[in-house]
Protein backbone atom coordinates (compact mmCIF):
# COMPACT_ATOMS: atom_id res chain seq x y z
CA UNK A 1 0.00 0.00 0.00
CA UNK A 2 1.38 3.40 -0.77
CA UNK A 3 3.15 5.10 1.92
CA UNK A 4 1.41 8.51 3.15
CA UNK A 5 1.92 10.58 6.19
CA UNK A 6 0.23 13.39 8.34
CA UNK A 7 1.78 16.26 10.12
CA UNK A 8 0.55 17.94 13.40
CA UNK A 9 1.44 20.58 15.20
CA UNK A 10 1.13 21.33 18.17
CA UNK A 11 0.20 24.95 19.90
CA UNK A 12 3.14 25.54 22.20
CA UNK A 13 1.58 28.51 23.61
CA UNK A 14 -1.58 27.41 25.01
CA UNK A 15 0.37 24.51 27.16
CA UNK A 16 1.97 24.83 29.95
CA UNK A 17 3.50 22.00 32.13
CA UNK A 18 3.15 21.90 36.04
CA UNK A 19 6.28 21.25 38.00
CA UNK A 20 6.11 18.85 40.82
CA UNK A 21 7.39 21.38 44.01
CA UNK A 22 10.10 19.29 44.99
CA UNK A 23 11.76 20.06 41.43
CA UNK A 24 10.78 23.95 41.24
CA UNK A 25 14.23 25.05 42.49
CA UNK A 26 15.73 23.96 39.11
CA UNK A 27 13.45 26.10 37.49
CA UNK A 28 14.15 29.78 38.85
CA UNK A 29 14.84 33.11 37.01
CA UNK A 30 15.27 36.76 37.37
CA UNK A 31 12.47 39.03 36.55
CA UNK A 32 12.80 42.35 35.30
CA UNK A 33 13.76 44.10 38.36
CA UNK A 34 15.98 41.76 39.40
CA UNK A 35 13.52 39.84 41.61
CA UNK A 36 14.40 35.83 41.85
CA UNK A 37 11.45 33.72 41.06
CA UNK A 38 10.17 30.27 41.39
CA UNK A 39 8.42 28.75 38.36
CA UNK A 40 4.89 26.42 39.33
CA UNK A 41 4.52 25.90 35.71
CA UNK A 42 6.92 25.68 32.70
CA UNK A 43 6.21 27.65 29.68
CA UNK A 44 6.36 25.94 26.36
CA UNK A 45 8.05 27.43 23.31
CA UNK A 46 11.26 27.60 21.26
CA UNK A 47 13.36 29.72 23.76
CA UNK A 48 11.71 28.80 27.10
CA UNK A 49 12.24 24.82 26.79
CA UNK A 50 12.95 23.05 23.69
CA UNK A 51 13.95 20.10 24.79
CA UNK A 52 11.11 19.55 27.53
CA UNK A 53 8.66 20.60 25.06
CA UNK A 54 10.07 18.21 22.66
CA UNK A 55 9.85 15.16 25.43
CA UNK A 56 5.78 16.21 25.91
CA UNK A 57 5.06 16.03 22.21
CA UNK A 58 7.03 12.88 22.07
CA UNK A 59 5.03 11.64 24.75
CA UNK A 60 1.49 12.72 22.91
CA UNK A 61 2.50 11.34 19.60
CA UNK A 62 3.27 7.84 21.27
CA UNK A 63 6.82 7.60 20.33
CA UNK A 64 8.30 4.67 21.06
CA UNK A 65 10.99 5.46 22.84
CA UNK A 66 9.32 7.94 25.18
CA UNK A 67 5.74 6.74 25.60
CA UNK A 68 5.00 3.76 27.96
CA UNK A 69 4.42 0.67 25.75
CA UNK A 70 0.57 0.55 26.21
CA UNK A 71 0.43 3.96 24.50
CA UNK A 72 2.97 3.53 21.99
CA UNK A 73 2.79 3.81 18.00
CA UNK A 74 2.48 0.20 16.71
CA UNK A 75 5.43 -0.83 15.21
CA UNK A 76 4.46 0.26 11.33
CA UNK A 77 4.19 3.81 12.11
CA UNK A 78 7.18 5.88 11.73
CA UNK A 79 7.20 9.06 13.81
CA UNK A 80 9.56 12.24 13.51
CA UNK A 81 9.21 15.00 16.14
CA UNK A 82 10.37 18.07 16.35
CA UNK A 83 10.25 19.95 19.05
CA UNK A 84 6.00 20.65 18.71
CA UNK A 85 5.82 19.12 15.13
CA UNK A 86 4.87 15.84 14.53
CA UNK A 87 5.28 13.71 11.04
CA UNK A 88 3.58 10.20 11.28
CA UNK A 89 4.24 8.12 8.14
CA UNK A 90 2.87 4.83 7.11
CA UNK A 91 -0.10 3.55 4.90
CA UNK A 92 -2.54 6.59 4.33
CA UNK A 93 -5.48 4.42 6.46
CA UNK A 94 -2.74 3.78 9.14
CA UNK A 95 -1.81 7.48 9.18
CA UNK A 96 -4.90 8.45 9.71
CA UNK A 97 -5.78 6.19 12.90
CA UNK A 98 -3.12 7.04 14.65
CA UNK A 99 -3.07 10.69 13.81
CA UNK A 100 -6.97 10.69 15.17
CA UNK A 101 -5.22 8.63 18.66
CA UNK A 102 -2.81 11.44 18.63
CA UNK A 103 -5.41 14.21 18.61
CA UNK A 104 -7.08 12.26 21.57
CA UNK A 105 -3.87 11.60 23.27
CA UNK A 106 -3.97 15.69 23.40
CA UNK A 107 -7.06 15.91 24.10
CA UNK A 108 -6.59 13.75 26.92
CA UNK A 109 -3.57 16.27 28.03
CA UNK A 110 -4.95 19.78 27.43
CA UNK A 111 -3.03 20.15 24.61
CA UNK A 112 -4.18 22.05 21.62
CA UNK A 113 -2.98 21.29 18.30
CA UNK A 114 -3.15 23.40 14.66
CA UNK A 115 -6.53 23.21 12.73
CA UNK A 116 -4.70 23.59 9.47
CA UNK A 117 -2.51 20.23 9.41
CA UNK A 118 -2.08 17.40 6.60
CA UNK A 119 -4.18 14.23 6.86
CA UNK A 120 -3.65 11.11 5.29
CA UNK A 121 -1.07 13.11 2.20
CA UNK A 122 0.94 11.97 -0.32
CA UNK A 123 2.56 15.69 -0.92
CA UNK A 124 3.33 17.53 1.90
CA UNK A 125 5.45 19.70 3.80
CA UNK A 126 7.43 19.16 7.20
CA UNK A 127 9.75 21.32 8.69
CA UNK A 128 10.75 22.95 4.90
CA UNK A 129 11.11 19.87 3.55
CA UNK A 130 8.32 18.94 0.77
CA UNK A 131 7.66 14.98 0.08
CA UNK A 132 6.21 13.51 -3.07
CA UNK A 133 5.63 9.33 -1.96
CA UNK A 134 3.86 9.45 -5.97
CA UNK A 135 7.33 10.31 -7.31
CA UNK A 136 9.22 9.13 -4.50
CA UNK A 137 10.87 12.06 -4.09
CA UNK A 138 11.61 14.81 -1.40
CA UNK A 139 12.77 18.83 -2.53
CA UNK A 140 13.32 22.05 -0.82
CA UNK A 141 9.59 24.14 -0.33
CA UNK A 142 9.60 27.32 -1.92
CA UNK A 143 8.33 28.93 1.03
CA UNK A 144 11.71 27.56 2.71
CA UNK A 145 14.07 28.98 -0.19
CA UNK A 146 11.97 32.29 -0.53
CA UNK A 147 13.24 32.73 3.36
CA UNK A 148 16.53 31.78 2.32
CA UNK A 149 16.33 34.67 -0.34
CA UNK A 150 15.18 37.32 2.10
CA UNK A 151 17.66 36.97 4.93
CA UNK A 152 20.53 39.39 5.01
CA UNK A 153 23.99 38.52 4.27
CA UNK A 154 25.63 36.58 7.51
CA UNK A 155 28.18 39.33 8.12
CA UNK A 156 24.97 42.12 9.36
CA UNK A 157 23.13 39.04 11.42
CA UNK A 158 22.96 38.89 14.78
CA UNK A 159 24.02 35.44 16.67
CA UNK A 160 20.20 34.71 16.95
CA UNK A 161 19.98 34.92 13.48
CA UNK A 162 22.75 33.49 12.17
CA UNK A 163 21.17 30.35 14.49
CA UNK A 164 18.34 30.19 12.06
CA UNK A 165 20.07 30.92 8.99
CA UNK A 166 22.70 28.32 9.77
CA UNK A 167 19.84 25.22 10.80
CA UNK A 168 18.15 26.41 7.40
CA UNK A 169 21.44 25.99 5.70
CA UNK A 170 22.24 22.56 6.68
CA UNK A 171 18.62 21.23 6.18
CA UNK A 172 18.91 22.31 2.58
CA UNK A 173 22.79 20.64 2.56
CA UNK A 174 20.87 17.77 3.47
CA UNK A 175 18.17 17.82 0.62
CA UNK A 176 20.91 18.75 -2.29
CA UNK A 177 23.02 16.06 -1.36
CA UNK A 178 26.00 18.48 -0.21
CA UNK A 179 28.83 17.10 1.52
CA UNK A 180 29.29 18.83 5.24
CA UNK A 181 32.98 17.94 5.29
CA UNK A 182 33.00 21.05 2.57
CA UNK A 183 31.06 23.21 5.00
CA UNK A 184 33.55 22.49 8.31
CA UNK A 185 35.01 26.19 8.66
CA UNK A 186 30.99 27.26 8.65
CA UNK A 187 29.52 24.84 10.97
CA UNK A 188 32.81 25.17 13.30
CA UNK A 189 32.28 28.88 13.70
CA UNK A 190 29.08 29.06 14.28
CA UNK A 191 29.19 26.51 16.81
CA UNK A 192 31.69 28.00 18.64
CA UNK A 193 29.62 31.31 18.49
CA UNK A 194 26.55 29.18 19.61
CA UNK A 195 28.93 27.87 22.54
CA UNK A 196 29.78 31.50 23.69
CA UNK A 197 26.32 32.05 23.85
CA UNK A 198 25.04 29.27 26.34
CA UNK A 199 28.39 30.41 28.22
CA UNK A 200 27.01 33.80 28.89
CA UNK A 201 29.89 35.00 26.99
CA UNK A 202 27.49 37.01 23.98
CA UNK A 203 24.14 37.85 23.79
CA UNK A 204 21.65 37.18 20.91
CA UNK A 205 21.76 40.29 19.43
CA UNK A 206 25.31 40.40 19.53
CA UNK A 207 26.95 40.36 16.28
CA UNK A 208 28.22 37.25 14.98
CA UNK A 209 32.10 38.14 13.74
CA UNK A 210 32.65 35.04 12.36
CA UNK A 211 35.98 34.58 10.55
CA UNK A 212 36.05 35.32 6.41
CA UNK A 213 36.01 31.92 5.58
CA UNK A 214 33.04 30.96 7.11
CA UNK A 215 31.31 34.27 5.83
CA UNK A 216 32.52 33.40 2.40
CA UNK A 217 31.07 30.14 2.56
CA UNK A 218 28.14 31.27 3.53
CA UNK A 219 27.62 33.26 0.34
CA UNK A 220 28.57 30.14 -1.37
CA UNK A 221 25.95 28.56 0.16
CA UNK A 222 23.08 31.07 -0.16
CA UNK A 223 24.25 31.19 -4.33
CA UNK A 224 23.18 27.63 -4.63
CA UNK A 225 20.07 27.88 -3.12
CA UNK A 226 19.13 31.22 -4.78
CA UNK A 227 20.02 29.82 -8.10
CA UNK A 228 16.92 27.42 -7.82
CA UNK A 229 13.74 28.10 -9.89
CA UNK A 230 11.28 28.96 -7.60
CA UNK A 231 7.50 30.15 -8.59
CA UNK A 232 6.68 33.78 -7.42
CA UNK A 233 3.25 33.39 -8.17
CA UNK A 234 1.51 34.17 -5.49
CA UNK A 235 -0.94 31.85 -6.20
CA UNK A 236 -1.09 28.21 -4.44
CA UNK A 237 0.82 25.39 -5.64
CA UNK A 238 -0.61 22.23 -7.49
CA UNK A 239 -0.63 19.30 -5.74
CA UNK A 240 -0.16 17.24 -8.51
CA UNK A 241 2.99 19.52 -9.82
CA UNK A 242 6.01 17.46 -9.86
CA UNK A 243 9.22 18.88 -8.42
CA UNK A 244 11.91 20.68 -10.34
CA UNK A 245 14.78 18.18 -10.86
CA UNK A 246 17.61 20.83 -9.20
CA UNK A 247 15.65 20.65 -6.16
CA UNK A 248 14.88 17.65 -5.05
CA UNK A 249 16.28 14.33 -4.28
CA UNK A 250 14.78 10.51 -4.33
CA UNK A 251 13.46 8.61 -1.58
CA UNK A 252 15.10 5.69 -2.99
CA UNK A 253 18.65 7.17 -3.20
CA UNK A 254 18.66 7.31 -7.00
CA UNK A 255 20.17 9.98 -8.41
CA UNK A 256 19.21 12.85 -10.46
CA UNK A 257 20.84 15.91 -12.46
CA UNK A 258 21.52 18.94 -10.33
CA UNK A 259 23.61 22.15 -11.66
CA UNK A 260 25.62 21.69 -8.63
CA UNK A 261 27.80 18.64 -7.72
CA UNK A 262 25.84 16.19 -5.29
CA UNK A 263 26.05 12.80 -4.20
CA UNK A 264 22.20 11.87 -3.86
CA UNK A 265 21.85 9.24 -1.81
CA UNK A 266 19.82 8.78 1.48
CA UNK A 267 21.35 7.66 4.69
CA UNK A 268 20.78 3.78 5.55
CA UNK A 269 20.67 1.87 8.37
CA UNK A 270 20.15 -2.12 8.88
CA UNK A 271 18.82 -2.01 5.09
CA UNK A 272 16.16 0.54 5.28
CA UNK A 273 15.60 4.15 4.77
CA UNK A 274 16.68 6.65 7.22
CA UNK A 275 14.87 9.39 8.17
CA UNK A 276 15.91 12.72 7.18
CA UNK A 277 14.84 14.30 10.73
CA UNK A 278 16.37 11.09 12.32
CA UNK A 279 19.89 13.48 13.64
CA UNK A 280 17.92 16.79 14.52
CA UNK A 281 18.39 18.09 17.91
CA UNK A 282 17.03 21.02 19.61
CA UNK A 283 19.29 22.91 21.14
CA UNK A 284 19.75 23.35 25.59
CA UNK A 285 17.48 25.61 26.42
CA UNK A 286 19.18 29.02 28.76
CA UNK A 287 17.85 29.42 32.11
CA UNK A 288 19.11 32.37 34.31
């Protein structure tokens, strides 16, 4: 049966998780007056707690390795979280059950999750990152290389921004088939700024300084993906539109003709496909 998947997202602002008292001393910070505090209930979101918030959504989606077994996905399903996104692939009648035990596993939680979500598709779009299970292929959105277009050159960011610019960066790497061995001055600067930054050292709107190699490969970088034909309509997409060949990649490794050297060829493990989201991370949240 052809594979098909549903995506979910849960609304990190409406949910907020209780902290037992005897654990509410890890969880203090400094208002603005200088007051210390004492949290009774952890907000959710990208700065606050990433990683906690990325535990609870595991949790609600029934991953495997997270939920108890009684409330985990069967075997079948593949899940990919992220953070408070969740990508549950499998048959399209599968997908759907367990996307309908994942609404009532939030339900059940006082969790509230998107309206506007994919159910049961063959085409969609997950963290940037369009799939096409009719032509077995995956490509960069345009809505992901239209942002790529409109951020600023790395040397005017700010460390915040060169975060986001950087994790957009190596998801596209990812979908052209780049090798990251070519991108090691980049990714070693910016982790190093990244590492000042949970240190205290700089501040998010500091500016990054990052040395001219990585800056110069970072216009490399932003050429390649600006050179892709992208639609400006502002009209919707067609669902049934296949992808352009320079920007996408197959799900079965096979390789295709890109104006820009790849190797195209999905990572394996014990004989079957990996998942592209299989390595992401997100990164330690900052308390004060």
């Amino acid at each position: 049966m052809a594979e098909a998947a549903s995506c979910l997202d849960l609304k990190a602002s409406f949910f907020q998780a209780p902290l037992p008292r005897e654990t509410r001393h890890l969880f203090r910070c400094r208002v603005e007056d200088g007051t210390l505090v004492e949290l009774t209930r952890l907000p959710m979101g990208y700065k606050a707690s990433p990683e906690i918030l990325q535990i609870i959504t595991s949790a609600i989606a029934g991953v495997t390795t997270v939920a108890h077994r009684l409330w985990a996905a069967p075997p079948l399903v593949r899940i990919d979280v992220w953070i408070d996104n969740i990508h549950i692939a499998v048959s399209k009648s599968d997908a759907t059950l367990w996307e309908a035990q994942v609404l009532r596993n939030a339900d059940g939680r006082r969790a509230t999750m998107e309206e506007d979500r994919e159910s049961g598709a063959t085409q969609y779009t997950f963290l940037g990152v369009q799939s096409d299970h009719t032509h077995r292929a995956v490509f960069l959105s345009e809505k992901f290389v239209r942002s790529v277009r409109a951020m600023s050159a790395l040397k005017y960011l700010t460390i915040a921004e060169m975060e986001a610019m950087a994790s957009r960066f190596l998801n596209a790497a990812a979908i052209l088939g780049m090798r990251l061995c070519g991108c090691y001055s980049f990714i070693k600067a910016v982790r190093r700024r990244l590492s000042a930054l949970n240190r205290g050292i700089v501040q998010e709107t500091s500016p990054t300084n990052l040395p001219p190699s990585a800056v110069g490969l970072d216009e490399r970088l932003r050429h390649i993906i600006e050179d892709i034909t992208v639609s400006e309509s502002s009209s919707p997409p067609k669902r049934h539109r296949p992808p352009s060949s320079r920007t996408h990649r197959s799900m079965d490794g096979e390789p295709f003709s890109f104006q820009t050297p790849a190797t195209l060829k999905l990572s394996e493990e014990n004989g079957k496909r990996g998942s592209l989201f299989a390595s992401c991370r997100p990164r330690h949240a900052r308390y004060a």
